[in-house]
N, C-alpha and C. Protein backbone atom coordinates (compact mmCIF):
# COMPACT_ATOMS: atom_id res chain seq x y z
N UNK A 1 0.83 -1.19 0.00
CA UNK A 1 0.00 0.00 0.00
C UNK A 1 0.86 1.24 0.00
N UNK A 2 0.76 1.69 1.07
CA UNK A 2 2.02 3.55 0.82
C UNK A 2 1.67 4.02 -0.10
N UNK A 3 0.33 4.76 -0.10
CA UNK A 3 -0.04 5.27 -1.16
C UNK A 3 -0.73 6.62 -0.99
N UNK A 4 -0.41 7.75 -1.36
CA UNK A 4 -0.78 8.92 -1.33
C UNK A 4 -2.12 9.23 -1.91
N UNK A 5 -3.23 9.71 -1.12
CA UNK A 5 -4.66 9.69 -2.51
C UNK A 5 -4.50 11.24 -2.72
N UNK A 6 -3.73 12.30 -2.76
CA UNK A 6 -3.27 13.43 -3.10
C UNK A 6 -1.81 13.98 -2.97
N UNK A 7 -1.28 14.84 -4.38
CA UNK A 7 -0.22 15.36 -3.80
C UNK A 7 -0.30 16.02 -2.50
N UNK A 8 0.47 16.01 -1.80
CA UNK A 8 0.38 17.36 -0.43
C UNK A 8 0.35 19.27 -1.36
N UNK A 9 0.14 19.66 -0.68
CA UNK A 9 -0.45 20.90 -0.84
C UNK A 9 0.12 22.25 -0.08
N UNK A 10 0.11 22.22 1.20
CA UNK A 10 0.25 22.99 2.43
C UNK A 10 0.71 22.31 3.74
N UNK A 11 1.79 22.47 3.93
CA UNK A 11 2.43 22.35 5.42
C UNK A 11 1.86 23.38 6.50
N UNK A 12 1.61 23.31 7.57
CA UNK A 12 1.55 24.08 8.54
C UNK A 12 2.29 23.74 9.61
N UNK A 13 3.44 24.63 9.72
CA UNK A 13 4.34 24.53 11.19
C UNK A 13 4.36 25.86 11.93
N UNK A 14 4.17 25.08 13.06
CA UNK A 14 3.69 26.78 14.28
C UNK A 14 2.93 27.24 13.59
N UNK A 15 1.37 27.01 13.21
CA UNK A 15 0.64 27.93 13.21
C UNK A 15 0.69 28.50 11.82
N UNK A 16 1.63 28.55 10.94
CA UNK A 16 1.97 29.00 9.84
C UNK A 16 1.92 27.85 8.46
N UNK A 17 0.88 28.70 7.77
CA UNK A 17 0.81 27.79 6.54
C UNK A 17 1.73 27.57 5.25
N UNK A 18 2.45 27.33 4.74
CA UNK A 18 3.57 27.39 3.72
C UNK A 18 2.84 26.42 2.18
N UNK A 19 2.94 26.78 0.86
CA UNK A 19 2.30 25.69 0.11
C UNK A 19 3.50 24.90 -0.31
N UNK A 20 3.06 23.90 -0.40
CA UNK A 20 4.58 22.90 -0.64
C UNK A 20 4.50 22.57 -2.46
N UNK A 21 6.20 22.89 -2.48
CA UNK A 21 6.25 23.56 -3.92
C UNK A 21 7.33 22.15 -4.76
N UNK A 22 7.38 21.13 -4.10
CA UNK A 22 7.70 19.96 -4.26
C UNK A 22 7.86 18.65 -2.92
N UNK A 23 7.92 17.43 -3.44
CA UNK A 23 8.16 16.49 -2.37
C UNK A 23 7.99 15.24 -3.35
N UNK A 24 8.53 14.26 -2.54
CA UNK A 24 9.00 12.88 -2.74
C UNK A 24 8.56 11.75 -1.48
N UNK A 25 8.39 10.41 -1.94
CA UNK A 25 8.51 9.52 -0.93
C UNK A 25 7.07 8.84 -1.35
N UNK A 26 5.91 8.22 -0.27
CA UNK A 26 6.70 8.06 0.89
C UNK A 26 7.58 6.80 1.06
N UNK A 27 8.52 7.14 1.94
CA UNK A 27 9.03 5.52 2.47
C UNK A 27 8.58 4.91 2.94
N UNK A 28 7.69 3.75 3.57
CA UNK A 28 7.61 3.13 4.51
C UNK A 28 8.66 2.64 5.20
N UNK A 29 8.53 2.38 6.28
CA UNK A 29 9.54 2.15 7.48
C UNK A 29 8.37 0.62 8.73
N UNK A 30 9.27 -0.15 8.79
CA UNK A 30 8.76 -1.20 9.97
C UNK A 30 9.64 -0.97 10.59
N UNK A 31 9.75 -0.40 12.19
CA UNK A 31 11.02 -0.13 13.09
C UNK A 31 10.76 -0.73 14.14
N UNK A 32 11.41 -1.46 14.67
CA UNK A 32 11.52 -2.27 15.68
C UNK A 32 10.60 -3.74 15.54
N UNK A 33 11.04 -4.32 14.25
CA UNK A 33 9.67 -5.00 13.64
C UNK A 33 9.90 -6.52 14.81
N UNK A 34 11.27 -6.35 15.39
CA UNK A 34 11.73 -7.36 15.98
C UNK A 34 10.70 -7.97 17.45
N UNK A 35 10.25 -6.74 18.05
CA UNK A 35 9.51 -6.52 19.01
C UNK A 35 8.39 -5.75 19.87
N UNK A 36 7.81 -6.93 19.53
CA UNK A 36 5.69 -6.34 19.53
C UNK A 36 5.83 -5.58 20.56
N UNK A 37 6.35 -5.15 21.03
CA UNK A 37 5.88 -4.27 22.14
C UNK A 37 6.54 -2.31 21.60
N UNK A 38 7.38 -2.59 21.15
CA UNK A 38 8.00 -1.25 20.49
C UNK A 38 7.64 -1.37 19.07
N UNK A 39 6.95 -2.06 18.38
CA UNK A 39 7.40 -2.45 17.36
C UNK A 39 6.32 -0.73 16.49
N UNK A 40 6.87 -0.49 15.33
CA UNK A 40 6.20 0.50 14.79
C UNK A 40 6.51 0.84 12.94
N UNK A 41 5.07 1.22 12.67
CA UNK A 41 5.23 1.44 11.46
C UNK A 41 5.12 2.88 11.27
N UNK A 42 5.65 3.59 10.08
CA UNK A 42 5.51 4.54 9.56
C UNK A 42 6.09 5.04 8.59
N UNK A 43 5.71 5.83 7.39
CA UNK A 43 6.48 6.47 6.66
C UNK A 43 6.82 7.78 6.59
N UNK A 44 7.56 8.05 5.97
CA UNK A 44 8.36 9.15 5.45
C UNK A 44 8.48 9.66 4.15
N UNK A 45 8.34 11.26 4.11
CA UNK A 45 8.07 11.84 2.53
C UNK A 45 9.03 12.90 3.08
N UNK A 46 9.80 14.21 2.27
CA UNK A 46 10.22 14.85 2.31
C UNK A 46 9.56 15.92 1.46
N UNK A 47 9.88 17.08 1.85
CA UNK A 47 8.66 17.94 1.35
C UNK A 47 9.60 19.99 0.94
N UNK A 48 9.28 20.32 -0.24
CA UNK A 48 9.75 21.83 -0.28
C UNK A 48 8.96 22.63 0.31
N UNK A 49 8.69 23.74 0.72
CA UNK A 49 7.87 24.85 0.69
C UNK A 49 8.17 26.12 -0.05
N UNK A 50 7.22 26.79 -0.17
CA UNK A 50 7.67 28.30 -0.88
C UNK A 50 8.94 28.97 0.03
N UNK A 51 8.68 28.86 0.89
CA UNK A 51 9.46 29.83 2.06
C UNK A 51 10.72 29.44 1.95
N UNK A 52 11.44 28.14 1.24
CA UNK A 52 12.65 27.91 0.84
C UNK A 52 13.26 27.11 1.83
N UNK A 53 12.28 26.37 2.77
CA UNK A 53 12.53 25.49 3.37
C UNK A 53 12.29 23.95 2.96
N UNK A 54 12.84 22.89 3.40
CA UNK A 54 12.55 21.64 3.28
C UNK A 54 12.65 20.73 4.47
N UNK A 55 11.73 19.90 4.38
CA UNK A 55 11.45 19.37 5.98
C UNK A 55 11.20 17.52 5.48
N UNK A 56 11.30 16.87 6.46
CA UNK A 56 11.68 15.69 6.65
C UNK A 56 10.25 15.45 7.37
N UNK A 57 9.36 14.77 6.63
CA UNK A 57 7.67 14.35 7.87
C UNK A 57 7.67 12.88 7.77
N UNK A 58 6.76 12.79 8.88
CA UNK A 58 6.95 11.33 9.12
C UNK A 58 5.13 11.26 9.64
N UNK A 59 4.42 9.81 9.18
CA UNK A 59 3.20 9.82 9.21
C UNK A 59 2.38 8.65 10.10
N UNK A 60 2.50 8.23 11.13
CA UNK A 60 2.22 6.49 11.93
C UNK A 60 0.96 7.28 12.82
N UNK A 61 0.13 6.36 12.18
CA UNK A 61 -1.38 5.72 12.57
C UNK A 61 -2.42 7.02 12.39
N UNK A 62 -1.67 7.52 11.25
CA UNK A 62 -2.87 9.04 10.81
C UNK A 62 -2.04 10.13 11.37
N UNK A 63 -1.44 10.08 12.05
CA UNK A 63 -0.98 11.48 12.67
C UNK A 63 0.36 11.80 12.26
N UNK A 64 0.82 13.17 11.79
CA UNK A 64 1.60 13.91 11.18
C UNK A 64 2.92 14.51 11.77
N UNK A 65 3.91 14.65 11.96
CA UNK A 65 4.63 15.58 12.43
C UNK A 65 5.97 15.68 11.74
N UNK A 66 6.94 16.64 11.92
CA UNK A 66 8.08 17.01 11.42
C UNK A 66 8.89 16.76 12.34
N UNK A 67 10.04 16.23 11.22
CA UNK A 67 11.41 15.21 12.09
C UNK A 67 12.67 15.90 11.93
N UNK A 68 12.52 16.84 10.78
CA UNK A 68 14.08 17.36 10.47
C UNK A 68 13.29 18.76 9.68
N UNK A 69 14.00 19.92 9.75
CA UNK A 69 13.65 21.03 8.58
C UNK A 69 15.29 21.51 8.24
N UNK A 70 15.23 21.41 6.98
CA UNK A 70 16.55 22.04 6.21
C UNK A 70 16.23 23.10 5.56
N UNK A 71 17.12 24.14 5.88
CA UNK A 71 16.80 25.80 5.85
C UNK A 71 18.36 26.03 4.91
C-alpha cells in the first residue's frame, strides 16, 4: 500500500501555513519489527515549501509531524 490519494499541498508549522512547492517519498519504514511491544510502522516523505525550506515528515497511525527542517 504507501499510497498517497493526493499530492500534499500545504504544510503548517507553528501555526503558519507554507504551500509545498515539491516532495517525494513516501518511504515506509517497519522499526523495531523485531519486538511487539515497540514495534512500529511509519512512513516518510520529504517535502519543499515556498518559504525555501525543506522538511523531513513522518506519518504512523494518521498522525503527522516534522522530524528534520533544512533551511
Amino acid at each position: 500500500r504507501c499510497e498517497v490519494s493526493a499530492p500534499p499541498a500545504t504544510l503548517v508549522v507553528r501555526g503558519r501555513p507554507a504551500a509545498v512547492t515539491g516532495w517525494t517519498g513516501p518511504w515506509p519504514a517497519d522499526e523495531r519489527w523485531w519486538d511487539a511491544d515497540t514495534s512500529r510502522r511509519r512512513a516518510r516523505f520529504q517535502v519543499t515549501t515556498d518559504g525555501g525550506a525543506a522538511y523531513l515528515l513522518a506519518v504512523e497511525g494518521g498522525r503527522w509531524h516534522v522530524e528534520a527542517v533544512y533551511d
